[in-house]
N, C-alpha and C. Protein backbone atom coordinates (compact mmCIF):
# COMPACT_ATOMS: atom_id res chain seq x y z
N UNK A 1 -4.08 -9.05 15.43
CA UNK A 1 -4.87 -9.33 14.25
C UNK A 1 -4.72 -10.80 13.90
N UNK A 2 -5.77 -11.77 12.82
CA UNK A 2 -5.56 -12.65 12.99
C UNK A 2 -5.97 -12.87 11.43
N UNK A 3 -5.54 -13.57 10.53
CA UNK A 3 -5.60 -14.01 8.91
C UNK A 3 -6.31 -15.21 9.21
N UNK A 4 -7.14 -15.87 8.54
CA UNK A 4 -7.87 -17.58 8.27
C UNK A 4 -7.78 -17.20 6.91
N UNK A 5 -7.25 -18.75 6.41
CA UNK A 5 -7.36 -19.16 5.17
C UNK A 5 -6.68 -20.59 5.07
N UNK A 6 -5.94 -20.58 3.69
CA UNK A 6 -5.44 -22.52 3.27
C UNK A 6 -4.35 -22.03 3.31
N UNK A 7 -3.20 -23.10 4.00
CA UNK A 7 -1.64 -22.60 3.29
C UNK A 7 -1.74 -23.26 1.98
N UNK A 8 -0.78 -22.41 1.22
CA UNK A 8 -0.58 -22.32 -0.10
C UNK A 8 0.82 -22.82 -0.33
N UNK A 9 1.55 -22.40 0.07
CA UNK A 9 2.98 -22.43 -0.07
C UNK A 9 3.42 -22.56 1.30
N UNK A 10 4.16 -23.54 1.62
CA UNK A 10 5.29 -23.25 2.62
C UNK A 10 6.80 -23.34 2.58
N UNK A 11 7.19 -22.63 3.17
CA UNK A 11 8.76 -22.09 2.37
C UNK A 11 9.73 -23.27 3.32
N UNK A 12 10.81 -23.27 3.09
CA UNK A 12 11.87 -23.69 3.83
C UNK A 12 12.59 -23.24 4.85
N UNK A 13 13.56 -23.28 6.35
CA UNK A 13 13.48 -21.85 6.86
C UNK A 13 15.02 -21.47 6.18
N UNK A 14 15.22 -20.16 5.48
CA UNK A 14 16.27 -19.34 5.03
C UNK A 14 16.91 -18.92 6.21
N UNK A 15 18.15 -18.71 6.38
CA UNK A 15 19.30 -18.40 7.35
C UNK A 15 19.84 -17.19 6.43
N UNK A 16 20.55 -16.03 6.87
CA UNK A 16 20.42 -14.51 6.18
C UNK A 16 21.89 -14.08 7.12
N UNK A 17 22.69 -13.45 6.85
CA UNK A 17 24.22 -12.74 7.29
C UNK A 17 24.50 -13.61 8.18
N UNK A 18 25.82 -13.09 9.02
CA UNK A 18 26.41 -13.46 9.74
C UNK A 18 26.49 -13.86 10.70
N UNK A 19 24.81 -13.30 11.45
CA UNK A 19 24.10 -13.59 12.93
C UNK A 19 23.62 -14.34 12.69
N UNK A 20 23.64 -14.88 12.07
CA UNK A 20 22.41 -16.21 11.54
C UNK A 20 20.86 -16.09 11.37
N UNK A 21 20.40 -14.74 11.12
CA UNK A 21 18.67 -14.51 11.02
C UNK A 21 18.36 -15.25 10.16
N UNK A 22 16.86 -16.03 10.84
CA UNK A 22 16.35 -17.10 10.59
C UNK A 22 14.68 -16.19 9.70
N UNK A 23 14.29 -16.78 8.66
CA UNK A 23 13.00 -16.60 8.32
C UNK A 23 12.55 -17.82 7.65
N UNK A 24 10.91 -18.09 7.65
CA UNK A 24 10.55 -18.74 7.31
C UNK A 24 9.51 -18.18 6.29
N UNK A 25 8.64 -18.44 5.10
CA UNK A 25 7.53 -17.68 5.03
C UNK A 25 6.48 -18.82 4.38
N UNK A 26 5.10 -18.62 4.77
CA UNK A 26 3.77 -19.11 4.20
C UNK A 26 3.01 -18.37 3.31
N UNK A 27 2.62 -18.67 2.49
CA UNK A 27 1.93 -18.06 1.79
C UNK A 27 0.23 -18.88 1.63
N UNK A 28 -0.50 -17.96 2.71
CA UNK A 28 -1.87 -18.26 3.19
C UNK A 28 -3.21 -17.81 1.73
N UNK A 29 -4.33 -18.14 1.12
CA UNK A 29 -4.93 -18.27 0.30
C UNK A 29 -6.47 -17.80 1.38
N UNK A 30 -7.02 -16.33 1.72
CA UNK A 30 -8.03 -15.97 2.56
C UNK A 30 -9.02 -17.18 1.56
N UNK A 31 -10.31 -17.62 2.24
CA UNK A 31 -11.83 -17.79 1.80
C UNK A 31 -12.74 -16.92 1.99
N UNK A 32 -12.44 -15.76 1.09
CA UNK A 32 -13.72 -14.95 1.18
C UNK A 32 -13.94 -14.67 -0.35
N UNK A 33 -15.32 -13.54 -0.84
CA UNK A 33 -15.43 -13.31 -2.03
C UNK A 33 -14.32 -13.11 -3.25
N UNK A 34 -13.41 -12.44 -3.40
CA UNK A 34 -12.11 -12.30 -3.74
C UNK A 34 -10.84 -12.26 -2.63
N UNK A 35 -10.28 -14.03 -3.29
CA UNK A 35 -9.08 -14.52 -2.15
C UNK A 35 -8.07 -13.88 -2.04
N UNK A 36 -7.09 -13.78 -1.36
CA UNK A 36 -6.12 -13.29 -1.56
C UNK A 36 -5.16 -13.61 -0.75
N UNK A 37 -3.82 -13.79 -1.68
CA UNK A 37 -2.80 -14.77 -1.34
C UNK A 37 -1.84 -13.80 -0.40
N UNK A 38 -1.99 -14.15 0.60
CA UNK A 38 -0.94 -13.44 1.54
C UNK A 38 0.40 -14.36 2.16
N UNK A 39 1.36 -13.31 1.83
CA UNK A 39 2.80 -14.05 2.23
C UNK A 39 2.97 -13.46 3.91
N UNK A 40 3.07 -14.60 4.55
CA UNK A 40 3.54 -14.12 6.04
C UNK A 40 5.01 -14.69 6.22
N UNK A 41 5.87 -13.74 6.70
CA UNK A 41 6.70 -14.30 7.33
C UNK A 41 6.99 -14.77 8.85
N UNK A 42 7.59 -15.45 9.15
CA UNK A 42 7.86 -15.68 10.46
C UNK A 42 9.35 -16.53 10.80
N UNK A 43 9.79 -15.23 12.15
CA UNK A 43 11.19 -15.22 11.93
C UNK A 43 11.64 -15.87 13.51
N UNK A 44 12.91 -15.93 13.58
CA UNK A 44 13.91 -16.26 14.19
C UNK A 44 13.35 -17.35 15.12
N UNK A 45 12.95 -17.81 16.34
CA UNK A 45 12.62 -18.66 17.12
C UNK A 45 11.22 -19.42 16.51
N UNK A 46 10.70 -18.53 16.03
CA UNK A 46 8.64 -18.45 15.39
C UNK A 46 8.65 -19.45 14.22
N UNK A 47 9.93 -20.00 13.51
CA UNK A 47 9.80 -20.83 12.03
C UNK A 47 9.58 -22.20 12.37
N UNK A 48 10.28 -22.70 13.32
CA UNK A 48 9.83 -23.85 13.87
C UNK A 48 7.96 -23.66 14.26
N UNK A 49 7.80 -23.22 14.37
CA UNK A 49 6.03 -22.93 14.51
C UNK A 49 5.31 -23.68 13.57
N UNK A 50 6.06 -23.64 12.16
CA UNK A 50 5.53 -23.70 11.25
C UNK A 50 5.44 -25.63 10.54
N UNK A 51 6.40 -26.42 11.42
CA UNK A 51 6.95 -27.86 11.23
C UNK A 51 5.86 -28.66 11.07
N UNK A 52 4.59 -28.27 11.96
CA UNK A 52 3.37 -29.47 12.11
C UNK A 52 2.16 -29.18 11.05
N UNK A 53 2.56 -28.10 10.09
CA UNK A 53 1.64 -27.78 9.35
C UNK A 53 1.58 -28.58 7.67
N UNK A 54 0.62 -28.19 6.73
CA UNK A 54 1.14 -28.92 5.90
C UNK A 54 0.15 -27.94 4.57
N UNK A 55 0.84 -27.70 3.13
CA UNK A 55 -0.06 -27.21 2.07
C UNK A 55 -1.49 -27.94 2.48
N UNK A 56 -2.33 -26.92 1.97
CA UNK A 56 -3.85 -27.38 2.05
C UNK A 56 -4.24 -27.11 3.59
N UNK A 57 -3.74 -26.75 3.95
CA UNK A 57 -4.58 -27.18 5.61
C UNK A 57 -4.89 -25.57 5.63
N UNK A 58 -6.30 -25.11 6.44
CA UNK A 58 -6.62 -24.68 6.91
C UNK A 58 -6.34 -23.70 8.54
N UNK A 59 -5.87 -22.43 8.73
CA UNK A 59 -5.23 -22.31 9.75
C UNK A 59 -5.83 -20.79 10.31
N UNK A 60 -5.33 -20.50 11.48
CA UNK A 60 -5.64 -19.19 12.01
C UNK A 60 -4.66 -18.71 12.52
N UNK A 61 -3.97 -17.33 11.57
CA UNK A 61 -2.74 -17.27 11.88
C UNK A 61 -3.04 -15.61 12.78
N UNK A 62 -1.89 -15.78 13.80
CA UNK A 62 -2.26 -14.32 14.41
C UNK A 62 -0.55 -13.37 14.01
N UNK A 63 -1.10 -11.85 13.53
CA UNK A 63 0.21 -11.52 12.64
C UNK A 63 0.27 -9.87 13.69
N UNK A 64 1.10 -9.53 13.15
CA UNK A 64 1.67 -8.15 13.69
C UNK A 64 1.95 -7.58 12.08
N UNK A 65 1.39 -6.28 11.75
CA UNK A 65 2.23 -5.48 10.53
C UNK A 65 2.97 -5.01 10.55
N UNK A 66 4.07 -5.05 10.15
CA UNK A 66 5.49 -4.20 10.25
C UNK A 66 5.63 -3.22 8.91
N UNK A 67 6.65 -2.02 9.41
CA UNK A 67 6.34 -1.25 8.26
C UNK A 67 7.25 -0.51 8.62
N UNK A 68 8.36 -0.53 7.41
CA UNK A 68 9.55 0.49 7.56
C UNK A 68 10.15 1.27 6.27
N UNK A 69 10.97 2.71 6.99
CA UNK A 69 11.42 3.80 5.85
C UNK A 69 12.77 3.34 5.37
N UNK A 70 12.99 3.59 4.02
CA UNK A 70 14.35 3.44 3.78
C UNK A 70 14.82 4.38 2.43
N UNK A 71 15.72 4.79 2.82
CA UNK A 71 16.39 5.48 1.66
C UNK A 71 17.56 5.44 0.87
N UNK A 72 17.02 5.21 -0.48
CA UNK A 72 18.24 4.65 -1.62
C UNK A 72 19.57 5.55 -1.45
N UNK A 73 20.64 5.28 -2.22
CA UNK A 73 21.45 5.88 -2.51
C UNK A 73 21.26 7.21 -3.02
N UNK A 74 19.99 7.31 -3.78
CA UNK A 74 20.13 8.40 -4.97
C UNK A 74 19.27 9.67 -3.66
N UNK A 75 18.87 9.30 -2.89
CA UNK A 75 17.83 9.95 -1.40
C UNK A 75 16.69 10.05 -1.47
N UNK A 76 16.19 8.97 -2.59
CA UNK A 76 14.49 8.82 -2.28
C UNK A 76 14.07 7.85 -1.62
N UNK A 77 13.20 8.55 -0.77
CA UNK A 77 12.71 7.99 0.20
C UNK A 77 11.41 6.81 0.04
N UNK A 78 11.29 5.19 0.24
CA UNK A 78 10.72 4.20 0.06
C UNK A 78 10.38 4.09 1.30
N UNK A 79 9.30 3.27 1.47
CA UNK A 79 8.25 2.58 2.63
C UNK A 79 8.12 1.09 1.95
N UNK A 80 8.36 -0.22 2.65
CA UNK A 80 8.32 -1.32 3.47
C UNK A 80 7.14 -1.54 4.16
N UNK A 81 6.47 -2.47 3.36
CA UNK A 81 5.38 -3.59 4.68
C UNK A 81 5.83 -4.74 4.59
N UNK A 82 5.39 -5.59 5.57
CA UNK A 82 5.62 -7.45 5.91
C UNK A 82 4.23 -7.10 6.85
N UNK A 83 4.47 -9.02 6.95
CA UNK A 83 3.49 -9.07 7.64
C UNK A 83 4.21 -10.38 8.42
N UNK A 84 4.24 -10.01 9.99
CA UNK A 84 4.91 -11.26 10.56
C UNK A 84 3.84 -12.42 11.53
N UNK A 85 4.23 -13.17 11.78
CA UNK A 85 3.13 -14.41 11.98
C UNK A 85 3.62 -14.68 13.40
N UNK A 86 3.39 -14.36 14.98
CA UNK A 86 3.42 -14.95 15.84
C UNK A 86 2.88 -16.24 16.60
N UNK A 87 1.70 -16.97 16.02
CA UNK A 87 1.34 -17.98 16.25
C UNK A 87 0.17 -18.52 15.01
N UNK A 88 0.06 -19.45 14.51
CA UNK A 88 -0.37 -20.65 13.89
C UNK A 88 -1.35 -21.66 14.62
N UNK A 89 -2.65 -21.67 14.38
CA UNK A 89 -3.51 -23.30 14.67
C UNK A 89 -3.88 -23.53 13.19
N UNK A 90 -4.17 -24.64 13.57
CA UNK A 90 -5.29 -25.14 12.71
C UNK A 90 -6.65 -25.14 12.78
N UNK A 91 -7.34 -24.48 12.01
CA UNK A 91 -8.97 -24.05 12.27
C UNK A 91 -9.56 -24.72 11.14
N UNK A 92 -10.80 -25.15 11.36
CA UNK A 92 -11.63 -25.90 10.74
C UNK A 92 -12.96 -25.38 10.36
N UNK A 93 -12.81 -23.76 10.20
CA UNK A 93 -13.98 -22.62 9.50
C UNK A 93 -14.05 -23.48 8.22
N UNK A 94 -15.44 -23.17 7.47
CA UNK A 94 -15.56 -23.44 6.13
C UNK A 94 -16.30 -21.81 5.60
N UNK A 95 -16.25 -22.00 4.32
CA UNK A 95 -16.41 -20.75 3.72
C UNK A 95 -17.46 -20.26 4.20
N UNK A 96 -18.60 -20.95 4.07
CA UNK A 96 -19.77 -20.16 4.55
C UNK A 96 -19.75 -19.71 6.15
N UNK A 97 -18.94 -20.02 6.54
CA UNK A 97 -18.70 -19.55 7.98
C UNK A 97 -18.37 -18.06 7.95
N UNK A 98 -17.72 -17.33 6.60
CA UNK A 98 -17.07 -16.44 6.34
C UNK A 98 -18.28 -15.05 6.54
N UNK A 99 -17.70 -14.41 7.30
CA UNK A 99 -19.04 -12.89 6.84
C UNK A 99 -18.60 -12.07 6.25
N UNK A 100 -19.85 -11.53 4.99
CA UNK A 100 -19.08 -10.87 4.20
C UNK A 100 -18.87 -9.44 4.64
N UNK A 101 -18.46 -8.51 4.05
CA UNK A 101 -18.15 -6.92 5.03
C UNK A 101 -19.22 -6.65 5.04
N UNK A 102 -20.04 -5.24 5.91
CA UNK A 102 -20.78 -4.79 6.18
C UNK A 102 -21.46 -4.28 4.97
N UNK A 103 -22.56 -3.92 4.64
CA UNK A 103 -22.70 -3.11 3.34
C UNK A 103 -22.93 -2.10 3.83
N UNK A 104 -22.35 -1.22 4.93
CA UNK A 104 -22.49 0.01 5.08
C UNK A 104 -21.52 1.02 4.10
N UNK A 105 -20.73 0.62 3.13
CA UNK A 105 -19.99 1.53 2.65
C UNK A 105 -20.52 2.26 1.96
N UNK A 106 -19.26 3.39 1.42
CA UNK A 106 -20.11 4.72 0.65
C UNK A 106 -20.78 4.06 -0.71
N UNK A 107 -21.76 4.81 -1.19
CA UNK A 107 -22.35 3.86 -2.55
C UNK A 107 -23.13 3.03 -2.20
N UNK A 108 -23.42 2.31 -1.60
CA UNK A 108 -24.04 1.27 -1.46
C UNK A 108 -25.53 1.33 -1.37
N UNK A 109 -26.29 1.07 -1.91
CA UNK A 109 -27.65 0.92 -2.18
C UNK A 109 -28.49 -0.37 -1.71
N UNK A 110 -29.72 -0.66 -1.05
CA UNK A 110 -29.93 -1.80 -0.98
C UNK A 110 -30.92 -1.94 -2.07
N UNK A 111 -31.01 -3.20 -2.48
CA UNK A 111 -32.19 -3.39 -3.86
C UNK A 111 -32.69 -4.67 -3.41
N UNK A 112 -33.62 -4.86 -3.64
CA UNK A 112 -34.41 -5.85 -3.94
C UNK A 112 -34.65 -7.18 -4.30
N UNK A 113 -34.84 -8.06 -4.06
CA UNK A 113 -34.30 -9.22 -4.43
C UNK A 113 -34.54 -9.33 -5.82
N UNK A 114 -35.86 -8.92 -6.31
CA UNK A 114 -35.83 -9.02 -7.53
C UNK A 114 -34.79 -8.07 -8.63
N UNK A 115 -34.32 -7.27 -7.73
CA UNK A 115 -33.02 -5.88 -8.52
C UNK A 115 -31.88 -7.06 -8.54
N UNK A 116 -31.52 -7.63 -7.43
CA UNK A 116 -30.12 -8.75 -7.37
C UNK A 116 -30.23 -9.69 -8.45
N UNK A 117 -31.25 -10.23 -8.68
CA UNK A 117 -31.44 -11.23 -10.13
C UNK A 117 -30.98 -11.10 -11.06
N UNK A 118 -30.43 -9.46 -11.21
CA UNK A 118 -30.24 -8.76 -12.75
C UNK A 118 -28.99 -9.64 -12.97
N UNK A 119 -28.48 -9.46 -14.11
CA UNK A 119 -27.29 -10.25 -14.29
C UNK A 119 -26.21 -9.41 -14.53
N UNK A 120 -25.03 -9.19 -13.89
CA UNK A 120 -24.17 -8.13 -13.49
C UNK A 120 -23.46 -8.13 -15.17
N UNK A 121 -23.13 -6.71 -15.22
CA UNK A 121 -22.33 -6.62 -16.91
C UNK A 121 -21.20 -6.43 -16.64
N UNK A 122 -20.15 -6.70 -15.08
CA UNK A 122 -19.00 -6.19 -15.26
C UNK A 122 -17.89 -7.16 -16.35
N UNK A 123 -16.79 -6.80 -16.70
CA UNK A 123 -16.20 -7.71 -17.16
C UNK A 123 -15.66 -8.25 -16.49
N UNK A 124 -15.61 -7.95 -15.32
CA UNK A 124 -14.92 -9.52 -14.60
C UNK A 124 -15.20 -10.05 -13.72
């Protein structure tokens, strides 16, 4: 899978117990209709990846989802996502490059250009 957007944040790389696990994390800003700020991490050999980059820049990151069970003390059972980052470019998409999703979903109606004119009442 692969994320495009702006870095937003880039972290420092954190060192974690006794083995020395290494993480780094970005926090990427998508360009589509509603953005959304995604934190990737990227760990142990992969943080150095991250040295030639810089806030603001534009990138195409390719990720793996990770997703794990864990259970508290008390024995309820929790679920874990990340999202880890195996490689980083720099891409030079602009928004309108962006396609928006299909409008095949449920609900969806097509109208008219003159129906789209209306002026939407949501509150937000």
């Amino acid at each position: 899978m692969e994320v495009l957007g702006k870095i937003k944040v880039l972290g420092d790389i954190k060192t974690y117990g006794d083995n020395g696990f290494r993480k780094r994390e970005v926090v990427v800003t998508t360009q589509e209709q509603y953005p959304q700020h995604l934190l990737i991490e990227f760990i142990q050999d992969r943080c150095e990846l991250l040295d030639s980059f810089n806030v603001g820049e534009n990138v195409k990151i390719s990720i793996n989802l990770r997703g794990r069970e864990w259970e508290n003390p008390e024995g309820e059972v929790k679920y874990f996502n990340s999202i880890h980052g195996w490689r980083i470019e720099k891409d030079e998409f602009v928004e309108k490059d962006i396609i928006p999703p299909p409008n095949d979903s449920p609900g969806f109606e097509e109208k008219s250009d003159e129906e789209n004119e209306v002026e939407d009442d949501l509150p937000f």
